[in-house]
N, C-alpha and C. Protein backbone atom coordinates (compact mmCIF):
# COMPACT_ATOMS: atom_id res chain seq x y z
N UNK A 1 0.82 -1.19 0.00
CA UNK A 1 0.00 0.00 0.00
C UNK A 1 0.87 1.26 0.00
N UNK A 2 2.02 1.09 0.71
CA UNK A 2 2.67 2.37 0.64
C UNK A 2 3.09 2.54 -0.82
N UNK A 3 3.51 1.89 -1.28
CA UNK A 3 4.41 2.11 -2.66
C UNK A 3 3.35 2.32 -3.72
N UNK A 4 1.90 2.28 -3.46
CA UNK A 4 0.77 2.83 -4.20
C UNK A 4 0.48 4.61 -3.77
N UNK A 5 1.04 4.60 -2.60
CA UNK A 5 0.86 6.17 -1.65
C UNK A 5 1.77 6.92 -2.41
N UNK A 6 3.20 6.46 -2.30
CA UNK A 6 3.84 7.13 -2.58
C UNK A 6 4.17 7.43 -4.44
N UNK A 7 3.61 6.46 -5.12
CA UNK A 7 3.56 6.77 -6.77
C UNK A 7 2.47 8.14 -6.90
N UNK A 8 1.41 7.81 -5.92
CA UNK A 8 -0.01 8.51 -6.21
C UNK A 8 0.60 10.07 -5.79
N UNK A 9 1.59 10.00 -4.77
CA UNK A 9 1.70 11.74 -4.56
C UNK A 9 2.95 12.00 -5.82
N UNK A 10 3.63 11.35 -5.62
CA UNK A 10 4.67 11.83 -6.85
C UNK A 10 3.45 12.50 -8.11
N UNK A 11 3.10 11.42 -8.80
CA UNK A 11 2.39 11.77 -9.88
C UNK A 11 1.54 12.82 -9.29
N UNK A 12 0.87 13.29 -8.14
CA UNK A 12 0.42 14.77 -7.84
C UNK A 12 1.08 15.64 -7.95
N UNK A 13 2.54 15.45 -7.14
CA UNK A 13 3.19 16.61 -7.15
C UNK A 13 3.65 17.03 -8.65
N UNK A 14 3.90 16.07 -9.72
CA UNK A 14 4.17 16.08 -11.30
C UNK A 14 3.20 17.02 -11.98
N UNK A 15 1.85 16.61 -11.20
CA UNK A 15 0.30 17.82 -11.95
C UNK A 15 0.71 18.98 -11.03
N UNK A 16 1.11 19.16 -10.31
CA UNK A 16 0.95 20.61 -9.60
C UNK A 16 2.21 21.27 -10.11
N UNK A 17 3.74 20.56 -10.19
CA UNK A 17 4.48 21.45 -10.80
C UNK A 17 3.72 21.63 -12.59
N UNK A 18 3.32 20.90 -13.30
CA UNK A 18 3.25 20.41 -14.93
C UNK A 18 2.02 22.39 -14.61
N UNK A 19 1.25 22.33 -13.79
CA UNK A 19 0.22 23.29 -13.99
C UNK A 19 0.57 24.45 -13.54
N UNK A 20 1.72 24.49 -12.49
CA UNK A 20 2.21 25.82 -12.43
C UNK A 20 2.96 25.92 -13.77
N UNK A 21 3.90 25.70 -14.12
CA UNK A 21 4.30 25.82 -15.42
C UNK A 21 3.97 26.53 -16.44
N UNK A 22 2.53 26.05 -16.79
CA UNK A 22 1.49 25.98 -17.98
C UNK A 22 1.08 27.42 -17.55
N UNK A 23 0.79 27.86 -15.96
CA UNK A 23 0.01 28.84 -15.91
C UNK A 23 0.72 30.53 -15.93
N UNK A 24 2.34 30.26 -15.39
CA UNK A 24 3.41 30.75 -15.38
C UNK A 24 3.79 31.15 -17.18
N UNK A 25 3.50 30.28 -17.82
CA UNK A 25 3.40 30.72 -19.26
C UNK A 25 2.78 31.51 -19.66
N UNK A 26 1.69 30.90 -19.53
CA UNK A 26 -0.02 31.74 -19.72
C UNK A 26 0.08 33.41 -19.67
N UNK A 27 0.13 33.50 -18.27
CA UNK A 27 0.33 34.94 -17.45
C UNK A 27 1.74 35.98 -17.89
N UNK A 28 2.19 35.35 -18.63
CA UNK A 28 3.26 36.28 -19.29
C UNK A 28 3.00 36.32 -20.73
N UNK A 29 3.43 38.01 -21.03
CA UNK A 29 3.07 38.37 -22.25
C UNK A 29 3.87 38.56 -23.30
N UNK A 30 4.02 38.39 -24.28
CA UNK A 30 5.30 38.25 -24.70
C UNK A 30 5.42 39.49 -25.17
N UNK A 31 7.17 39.95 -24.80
CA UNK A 31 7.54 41.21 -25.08
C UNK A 31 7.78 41.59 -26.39
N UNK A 32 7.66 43.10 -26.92
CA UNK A 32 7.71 43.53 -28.37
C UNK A 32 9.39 43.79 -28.59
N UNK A 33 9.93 43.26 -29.66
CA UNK A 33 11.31 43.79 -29.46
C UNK A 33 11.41 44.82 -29.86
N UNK A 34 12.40 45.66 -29.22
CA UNK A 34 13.19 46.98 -29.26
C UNK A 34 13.46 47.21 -30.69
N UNK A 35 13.45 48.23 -31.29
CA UNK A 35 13.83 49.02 -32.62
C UNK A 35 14.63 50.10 -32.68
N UNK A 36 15.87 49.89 -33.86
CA UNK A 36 17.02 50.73 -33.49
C UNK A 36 16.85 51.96 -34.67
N UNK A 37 16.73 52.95 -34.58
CA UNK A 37 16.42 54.04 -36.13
C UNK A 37 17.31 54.73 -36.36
N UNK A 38 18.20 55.31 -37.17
CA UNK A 38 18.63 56.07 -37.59
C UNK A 38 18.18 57.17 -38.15
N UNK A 39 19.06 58.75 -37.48
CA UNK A 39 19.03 59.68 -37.87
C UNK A 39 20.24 60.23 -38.69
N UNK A 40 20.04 61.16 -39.90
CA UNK A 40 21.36 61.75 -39.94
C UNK A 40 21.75 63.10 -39.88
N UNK A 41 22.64 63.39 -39.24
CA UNK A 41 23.00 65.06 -38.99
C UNK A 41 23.74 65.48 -40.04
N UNK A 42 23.01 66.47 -40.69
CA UNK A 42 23.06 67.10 -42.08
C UNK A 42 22.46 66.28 -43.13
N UNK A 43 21.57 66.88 -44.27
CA UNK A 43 21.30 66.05 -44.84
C UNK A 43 21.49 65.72 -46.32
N UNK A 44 21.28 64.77 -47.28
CA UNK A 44 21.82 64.53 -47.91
C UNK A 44 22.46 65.58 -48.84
N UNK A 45 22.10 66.73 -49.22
CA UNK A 45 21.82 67.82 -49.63
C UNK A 45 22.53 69.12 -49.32
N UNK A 46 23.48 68.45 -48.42
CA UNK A 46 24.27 69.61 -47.60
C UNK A 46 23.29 70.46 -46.21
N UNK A 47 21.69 70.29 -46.43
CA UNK A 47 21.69 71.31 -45.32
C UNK A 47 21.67 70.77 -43.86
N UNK A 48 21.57 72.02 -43.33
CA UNK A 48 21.50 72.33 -41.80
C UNK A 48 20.64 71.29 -41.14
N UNK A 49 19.98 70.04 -41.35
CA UNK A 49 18.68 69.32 -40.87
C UNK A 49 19.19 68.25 -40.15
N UNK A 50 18.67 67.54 -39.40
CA UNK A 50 18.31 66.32 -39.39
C UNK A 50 17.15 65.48 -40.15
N UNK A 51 18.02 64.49 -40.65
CA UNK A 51 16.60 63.49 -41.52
C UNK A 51 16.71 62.41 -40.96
N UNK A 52 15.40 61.59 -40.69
CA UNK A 52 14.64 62.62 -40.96
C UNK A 52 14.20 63.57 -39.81
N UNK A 53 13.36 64.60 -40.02
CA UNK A 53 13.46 65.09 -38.76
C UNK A 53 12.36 65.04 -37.73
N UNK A 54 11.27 63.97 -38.07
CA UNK A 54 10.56 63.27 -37.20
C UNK A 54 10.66 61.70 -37.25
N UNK A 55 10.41 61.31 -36.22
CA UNK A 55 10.74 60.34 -35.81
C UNK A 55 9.87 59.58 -35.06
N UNK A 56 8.62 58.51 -34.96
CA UNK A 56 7.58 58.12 -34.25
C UNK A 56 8.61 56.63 -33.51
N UNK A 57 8.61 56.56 -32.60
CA UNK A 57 9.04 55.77 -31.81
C UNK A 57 8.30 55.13 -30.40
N UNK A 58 8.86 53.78 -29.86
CA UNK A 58 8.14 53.46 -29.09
C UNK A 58 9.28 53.59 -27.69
N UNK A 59 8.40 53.26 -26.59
CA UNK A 59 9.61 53.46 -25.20
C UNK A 59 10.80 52.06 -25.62
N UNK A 60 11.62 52.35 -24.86
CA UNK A 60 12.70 51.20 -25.10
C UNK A 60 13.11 51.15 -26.88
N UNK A 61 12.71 51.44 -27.51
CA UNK A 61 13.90 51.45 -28.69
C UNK A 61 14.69 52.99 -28.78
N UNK A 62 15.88 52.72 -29.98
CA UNK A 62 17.06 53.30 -29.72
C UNK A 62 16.54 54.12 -31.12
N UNK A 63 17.78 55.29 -30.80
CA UNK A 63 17.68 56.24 -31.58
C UNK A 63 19.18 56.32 -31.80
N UNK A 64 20.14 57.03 -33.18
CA UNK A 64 21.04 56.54 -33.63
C UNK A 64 21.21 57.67 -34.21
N UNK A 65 22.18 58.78 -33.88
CA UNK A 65 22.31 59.82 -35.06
C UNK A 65 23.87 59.65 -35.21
N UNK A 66 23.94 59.81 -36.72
CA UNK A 66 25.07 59.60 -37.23
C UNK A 66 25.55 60.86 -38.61
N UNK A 67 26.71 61.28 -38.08
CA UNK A 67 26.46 62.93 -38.91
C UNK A 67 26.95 62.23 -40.55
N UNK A 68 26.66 63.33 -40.81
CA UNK A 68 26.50 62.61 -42.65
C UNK A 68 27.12 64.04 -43.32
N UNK A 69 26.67 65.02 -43.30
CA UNK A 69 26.97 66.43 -43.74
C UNK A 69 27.57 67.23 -42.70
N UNK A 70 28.50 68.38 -42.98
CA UNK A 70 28.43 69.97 -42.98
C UNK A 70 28.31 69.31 -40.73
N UNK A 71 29.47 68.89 -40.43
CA UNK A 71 30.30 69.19 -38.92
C UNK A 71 30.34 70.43 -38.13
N UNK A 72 30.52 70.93 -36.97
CA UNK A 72 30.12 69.71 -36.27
C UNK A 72 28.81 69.47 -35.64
N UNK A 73 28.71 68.37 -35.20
CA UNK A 73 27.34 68.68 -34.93
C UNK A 73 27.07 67.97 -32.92
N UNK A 74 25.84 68.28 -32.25
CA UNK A 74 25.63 67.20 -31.38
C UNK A 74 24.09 67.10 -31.06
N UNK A 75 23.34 66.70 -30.25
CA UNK A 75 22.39 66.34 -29.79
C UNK A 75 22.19 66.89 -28.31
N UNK A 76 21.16 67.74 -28.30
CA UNK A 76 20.46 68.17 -27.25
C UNK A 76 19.29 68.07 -27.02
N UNK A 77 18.66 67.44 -26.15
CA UNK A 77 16.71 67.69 -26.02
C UNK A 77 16.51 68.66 -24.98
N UNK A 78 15.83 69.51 -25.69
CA UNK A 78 15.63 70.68 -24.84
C UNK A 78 14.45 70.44 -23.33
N UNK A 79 14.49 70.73 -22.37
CA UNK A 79 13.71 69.91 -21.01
C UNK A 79 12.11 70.56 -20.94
N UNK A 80 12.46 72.00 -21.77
CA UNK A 80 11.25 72.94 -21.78
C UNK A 80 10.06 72.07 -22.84
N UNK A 81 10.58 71.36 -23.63
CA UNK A 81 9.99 70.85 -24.59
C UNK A 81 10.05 69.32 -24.82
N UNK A 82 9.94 68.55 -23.83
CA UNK A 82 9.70 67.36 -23.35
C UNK A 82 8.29 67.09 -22.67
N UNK A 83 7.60 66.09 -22.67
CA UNK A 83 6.64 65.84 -21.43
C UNK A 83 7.34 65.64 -19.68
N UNK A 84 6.77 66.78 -18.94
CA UNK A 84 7.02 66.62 -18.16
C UNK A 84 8.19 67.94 -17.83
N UNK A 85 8.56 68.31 -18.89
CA UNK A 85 9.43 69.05 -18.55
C UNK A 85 10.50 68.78 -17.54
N UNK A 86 11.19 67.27 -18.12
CA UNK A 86 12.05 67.02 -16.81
C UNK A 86 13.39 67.29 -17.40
N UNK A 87 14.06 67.75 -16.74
CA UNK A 87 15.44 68.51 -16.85
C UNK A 87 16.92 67.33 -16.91
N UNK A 88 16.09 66.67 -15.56
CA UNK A 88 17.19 64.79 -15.76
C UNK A 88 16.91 64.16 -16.73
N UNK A 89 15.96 63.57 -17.40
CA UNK A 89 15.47 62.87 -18.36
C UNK A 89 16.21 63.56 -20.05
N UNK A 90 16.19 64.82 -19.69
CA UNK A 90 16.99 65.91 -20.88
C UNK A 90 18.16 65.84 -20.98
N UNK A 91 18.79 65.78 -19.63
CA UNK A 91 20.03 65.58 -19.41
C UNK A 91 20.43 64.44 -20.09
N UNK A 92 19.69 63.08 -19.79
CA UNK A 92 20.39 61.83 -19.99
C UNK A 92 19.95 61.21 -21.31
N UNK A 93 18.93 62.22 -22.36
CA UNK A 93 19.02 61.33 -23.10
C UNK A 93 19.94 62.16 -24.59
N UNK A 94 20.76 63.18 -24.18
CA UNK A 94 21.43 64.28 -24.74
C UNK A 94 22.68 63.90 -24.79
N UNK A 95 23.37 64.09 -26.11
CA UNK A 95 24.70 63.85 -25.74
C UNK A 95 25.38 65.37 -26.58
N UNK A 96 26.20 66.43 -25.47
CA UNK A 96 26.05 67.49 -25.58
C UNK A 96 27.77 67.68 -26.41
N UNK A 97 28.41 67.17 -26.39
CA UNK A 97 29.94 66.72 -26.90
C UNK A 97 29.47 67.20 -28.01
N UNK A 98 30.87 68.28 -29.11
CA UNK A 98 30.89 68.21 -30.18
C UNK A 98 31.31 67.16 -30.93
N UNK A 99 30.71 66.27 -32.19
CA UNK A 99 31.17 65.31 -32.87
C UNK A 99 31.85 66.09 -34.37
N UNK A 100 32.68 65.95 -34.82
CA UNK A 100 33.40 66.62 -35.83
C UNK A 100 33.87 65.07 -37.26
N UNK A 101 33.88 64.26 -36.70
CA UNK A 101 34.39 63.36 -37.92
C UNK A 101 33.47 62.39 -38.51
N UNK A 102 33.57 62.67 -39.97
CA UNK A 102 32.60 61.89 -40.87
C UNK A 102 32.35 60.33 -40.08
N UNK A 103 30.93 59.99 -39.89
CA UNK A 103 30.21 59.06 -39.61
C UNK A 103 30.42 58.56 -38.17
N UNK A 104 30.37 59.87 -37.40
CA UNK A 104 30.85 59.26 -35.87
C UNK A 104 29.16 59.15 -36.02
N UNK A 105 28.74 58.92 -34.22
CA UNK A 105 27.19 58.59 -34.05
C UNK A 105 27.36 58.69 -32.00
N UNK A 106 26.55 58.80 -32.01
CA UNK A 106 26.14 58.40 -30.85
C UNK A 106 24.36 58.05 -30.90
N UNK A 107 23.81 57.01 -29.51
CA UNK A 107 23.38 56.74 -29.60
C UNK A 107 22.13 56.61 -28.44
N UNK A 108 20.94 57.14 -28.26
CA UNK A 108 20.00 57.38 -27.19
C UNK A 108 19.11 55.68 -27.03
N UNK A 109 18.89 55.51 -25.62
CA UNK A 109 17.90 53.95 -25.79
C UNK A 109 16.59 54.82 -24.89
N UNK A 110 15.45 55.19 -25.22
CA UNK A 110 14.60 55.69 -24.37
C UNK A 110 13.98 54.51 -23.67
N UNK A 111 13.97 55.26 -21.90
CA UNK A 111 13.82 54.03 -21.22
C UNK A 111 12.28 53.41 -21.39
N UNK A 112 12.10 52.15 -21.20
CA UNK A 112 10.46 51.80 -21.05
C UNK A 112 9.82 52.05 -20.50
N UNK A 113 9.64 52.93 -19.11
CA UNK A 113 9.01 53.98 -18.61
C UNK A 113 8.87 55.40 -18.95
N UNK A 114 9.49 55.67 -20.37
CA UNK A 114 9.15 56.90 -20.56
C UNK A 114 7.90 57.55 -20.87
N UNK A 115 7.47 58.44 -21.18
CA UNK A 115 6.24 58.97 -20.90
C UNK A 115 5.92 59.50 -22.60
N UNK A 116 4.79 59.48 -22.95
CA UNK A 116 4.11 59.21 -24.77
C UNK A 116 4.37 61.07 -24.67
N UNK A 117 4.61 61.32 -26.26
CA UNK A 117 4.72 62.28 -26.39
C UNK A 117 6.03 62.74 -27.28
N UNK A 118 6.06 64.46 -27.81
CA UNK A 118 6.91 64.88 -28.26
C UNK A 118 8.55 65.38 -27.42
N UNK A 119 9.44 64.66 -27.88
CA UNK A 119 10.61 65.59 -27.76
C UNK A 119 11.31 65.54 -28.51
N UNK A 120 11.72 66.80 -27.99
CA UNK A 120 12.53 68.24 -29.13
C UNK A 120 13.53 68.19 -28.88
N UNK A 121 14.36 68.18 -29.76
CA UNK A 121 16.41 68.15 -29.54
C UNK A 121 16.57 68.83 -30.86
N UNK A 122 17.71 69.49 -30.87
CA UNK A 122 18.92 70.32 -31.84
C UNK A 122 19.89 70.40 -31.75
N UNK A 123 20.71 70.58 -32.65
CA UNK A 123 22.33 70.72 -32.74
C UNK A 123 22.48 71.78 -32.24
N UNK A 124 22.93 72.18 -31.30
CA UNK A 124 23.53 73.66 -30.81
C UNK A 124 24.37 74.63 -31.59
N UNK A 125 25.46 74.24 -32.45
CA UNK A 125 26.08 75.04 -33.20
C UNK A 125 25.26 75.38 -34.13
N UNK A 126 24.25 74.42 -34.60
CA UNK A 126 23.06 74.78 -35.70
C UNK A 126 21.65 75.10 -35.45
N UNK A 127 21.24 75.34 -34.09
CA UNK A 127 19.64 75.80 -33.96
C UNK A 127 19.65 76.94 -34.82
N UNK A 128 20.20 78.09 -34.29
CA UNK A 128 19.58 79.31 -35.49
C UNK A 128 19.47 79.40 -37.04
N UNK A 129 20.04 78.00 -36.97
CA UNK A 129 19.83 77.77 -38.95
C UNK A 129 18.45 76.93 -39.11
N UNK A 130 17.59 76.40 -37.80
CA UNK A 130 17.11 75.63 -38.00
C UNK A 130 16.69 74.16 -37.85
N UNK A 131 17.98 73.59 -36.91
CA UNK A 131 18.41 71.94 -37.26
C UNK A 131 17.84 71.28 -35.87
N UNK A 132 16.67 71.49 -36.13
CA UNK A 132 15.52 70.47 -34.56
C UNK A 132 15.40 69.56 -35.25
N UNK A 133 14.96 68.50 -34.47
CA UNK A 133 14.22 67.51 -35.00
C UNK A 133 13.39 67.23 -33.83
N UNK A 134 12.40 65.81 -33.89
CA UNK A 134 11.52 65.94 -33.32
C UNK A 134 11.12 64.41 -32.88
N UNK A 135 10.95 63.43 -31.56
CA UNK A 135 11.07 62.40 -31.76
C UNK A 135 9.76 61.88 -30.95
N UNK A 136 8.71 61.10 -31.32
CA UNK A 136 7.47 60.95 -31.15
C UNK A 136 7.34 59.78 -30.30
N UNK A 137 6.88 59.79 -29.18
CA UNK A 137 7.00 58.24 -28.35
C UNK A 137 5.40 57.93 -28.04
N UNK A 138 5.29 56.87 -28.77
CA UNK A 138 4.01 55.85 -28.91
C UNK A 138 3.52 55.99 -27.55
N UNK A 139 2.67 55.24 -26.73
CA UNK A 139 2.17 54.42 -25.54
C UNK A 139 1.95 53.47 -25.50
């Protein structure tokens, strides 16, 4: 009788792990992967732009500017013109360094908590010519 006891709980405990499992599956959603885009600073054309210069994006994918034309250039998001107007979030997704040599890049990952909406960044040596761009985050 025991060795009937003890098959009968094994094979229970086999359904109770087999159904956590199944349900542990279930309850998770499967994640969207991340998307990497490229921008380029200056554009094909010689001017002052970024192209393109909007950009619809989701939280967690990357953004990629890589100068192409007319040096030097860098990346700023202005904090006034963010959601939220947060000044850290401006800070960190800015890279304020002049870049000067054909096809350098740097590269922004917006975090997955970021918040839906427009932000605004420009080249600093080039705002008064014009050179914003504009980067659109889904929900």
């Amino acid at each position: 009788m025991s060795f009937f006891t003890s098959v009968l709980r094994k094979i229970c405990l086999a359904m109770v792990a087999v159904a956590f499992l199944v349900g542990a599956f279930a309850v998770s959603a499967p994640t969207a992967s991340a998307e990497t885009y490229t921008i380029k600073m200056g554009a094909n054309n010689g001017m002052l732009q970024f192209e393109p210069a909007k950009l619809a994006i989701k939280p967690g994918d990357t953004v990629e500017w890589v100068i192409n034309k007319v040096p030097p250039h860098n990346v700023v998001f202005d904090d006034k013109s963010i959601p939220g107007q947060d000044k850290a979030l401006a800070k960190s997704l800015s890279h304020q360094q002049l870049m000067m040599g054909p096809s350098e890049k740097v590269s922004t990952t917006f975090p997955v908590n970021v918040a839906p909406g427009e932000y605004t960044y420009f080249c600093a040596p080039h705002r008064s010519a014009g050179m914003t761009g504009k980067i659109i985050v889904g929900g």
